[in-house]
N, C-alpha and C. Protein backbone atom coordinates (compact mmCIF):
# COMPACT_ATOMS: atom_id res chain seq x y z
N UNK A 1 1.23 -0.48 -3.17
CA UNK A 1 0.89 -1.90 -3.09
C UNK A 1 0.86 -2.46 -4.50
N UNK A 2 1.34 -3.40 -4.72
CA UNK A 2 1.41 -3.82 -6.21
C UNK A 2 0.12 -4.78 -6.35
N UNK A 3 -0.33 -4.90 -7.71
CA UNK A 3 -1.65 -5.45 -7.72
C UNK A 3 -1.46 -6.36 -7.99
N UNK A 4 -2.73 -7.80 -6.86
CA UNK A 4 -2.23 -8.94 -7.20
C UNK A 4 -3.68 -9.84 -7.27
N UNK A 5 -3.73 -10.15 -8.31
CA UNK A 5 -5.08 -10.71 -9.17
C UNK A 5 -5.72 -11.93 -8.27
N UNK A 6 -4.77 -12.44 -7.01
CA UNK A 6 -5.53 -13.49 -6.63
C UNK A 6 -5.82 -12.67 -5.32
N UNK A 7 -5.92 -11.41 -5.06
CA UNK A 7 -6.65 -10.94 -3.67
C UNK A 7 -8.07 -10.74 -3.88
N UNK A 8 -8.51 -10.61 -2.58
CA UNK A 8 -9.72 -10.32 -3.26
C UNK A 8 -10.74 -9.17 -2.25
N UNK A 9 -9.67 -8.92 -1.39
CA UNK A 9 -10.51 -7.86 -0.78
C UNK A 9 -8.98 -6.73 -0.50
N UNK A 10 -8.56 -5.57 -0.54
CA UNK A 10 -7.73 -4.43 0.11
C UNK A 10 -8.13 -3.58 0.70
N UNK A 11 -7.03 -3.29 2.17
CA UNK A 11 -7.27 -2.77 3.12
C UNK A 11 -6.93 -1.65 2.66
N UNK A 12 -7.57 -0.40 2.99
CA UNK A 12 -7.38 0.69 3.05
C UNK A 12 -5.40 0.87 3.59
N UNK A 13 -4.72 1.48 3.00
CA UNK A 13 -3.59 2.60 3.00
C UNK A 13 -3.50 3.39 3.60
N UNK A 14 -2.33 2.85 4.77
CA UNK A 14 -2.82 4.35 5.86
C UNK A 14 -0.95 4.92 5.48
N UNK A 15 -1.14 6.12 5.52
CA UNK A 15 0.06 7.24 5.42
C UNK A 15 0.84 7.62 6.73
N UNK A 16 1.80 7.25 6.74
CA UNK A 16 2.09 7.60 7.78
C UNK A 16 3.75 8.76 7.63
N UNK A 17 3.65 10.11 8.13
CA UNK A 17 4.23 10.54 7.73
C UNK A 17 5.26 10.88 8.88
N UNK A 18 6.87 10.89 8.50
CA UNK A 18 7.95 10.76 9.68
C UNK A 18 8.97 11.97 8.79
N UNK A 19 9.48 12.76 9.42
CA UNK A 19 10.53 13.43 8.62
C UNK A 19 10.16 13.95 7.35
N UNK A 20 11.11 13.81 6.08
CA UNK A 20 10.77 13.99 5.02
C UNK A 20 10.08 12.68 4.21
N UNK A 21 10.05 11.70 5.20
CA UNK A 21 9.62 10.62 4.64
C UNK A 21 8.33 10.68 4.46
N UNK A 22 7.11 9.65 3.66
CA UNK A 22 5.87 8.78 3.87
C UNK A 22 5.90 7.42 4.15
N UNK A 23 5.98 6.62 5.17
CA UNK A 23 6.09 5.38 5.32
C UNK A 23 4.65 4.94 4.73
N UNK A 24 4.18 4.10 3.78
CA UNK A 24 3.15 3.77 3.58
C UNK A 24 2.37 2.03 4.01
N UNK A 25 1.30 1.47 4.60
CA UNK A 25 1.74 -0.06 4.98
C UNK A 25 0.02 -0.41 4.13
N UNK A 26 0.54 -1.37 3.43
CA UNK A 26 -0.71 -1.77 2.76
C UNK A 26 -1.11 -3.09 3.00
N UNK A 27 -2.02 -3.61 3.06
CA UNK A 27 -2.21 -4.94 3.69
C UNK A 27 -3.45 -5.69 2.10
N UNK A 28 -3.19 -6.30 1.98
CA UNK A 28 -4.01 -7.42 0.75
C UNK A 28 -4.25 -8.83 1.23
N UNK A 29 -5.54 -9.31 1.34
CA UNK A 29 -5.85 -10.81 1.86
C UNK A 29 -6.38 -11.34 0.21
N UNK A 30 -5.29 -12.51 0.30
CA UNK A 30 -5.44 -13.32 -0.48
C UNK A 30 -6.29 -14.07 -0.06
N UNK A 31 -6.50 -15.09 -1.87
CA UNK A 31 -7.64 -15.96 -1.32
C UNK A 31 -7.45 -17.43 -0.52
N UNK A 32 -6.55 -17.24 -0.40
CA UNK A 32 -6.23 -18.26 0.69
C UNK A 32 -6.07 -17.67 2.31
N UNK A 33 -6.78 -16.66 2.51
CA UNK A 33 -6.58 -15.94 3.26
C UNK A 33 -5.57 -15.18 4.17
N UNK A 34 -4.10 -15.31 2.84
CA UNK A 34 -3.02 -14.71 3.81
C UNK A 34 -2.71 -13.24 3.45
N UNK A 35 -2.30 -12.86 4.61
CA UNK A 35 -2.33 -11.09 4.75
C UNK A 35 -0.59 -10.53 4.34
N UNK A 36 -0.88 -10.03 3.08
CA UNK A 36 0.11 -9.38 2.31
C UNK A 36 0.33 -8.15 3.07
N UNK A 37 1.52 -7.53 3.73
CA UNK A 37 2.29 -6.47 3.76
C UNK A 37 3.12 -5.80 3.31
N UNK A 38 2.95 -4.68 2.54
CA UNK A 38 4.15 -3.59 1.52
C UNK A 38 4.60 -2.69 2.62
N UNK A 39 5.70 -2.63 2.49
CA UNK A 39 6.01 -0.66 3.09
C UNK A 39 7.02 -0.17 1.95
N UNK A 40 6.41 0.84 2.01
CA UNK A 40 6.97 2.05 0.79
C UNK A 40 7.61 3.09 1.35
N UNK A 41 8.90 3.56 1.59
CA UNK A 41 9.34 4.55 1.82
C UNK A 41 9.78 5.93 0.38
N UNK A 42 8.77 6.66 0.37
CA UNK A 42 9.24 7.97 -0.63
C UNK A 42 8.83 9.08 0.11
N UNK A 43 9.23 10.07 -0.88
CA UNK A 43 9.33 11.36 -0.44
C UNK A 43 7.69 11.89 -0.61
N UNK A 44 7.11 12.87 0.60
CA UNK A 44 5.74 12.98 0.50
C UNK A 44 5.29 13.81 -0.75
N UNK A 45 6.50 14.52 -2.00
CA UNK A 45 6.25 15.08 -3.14
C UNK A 45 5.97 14.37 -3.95
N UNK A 46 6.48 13.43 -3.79
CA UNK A 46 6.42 12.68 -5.21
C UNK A 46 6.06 10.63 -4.54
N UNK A 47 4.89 10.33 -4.55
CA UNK A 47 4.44 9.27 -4.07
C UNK A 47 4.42 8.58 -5.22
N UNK A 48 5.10 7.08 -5.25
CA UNK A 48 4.77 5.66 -6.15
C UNK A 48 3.94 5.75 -6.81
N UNK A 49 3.74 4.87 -8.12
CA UNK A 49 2.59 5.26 -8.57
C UNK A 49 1.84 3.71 -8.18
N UNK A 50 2.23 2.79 -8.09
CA UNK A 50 1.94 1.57 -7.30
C UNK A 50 1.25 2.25 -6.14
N UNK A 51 1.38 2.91 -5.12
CA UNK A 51 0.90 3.51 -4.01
C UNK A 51 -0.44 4.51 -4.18
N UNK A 52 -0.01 4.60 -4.63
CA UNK A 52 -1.22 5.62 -5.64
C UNK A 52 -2.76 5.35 -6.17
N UNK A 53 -1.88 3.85 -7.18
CA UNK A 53 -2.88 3.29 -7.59
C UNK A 53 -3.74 2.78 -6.67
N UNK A 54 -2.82 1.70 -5.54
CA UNK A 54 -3.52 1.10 -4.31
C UNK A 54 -4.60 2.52 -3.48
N UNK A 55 -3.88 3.60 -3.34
CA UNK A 55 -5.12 4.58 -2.34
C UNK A 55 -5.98 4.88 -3.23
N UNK A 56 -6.64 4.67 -4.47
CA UNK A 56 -7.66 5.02 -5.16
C UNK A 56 -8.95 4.25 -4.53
N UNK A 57 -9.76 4.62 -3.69
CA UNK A 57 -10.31 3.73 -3.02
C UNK A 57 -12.10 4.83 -2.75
């Protein structure tokens, strides 16, 4: 999830794992209350570091 200075609350990062894939879906409510969606497709060795940063929770 890329970080975005006008959210102000993030949803937990759920993993969802298919094949060799990690589908990842991150959700961010802005303060205007609209609901940001990412999906990240990488390999479950080597995860984003954007993704990463977002599951530090």
């Amino acid at each position: 999830c890329d970080s975005d200075e006008y959210c102000r609350k993030q949803q937990p990062c759920i993993n969802y794992s298919g094949g060799n894939l990690s589908l990842i879906f991150c959700a961010r409510w802005a303060l205007d209350g609209t609901c940001w969606t990412y999906l990240t497709e990488s390999t479950a060795a080597a995860p984003p570091l954007p993704v990463a940063t977002a599951a530090v929770n």
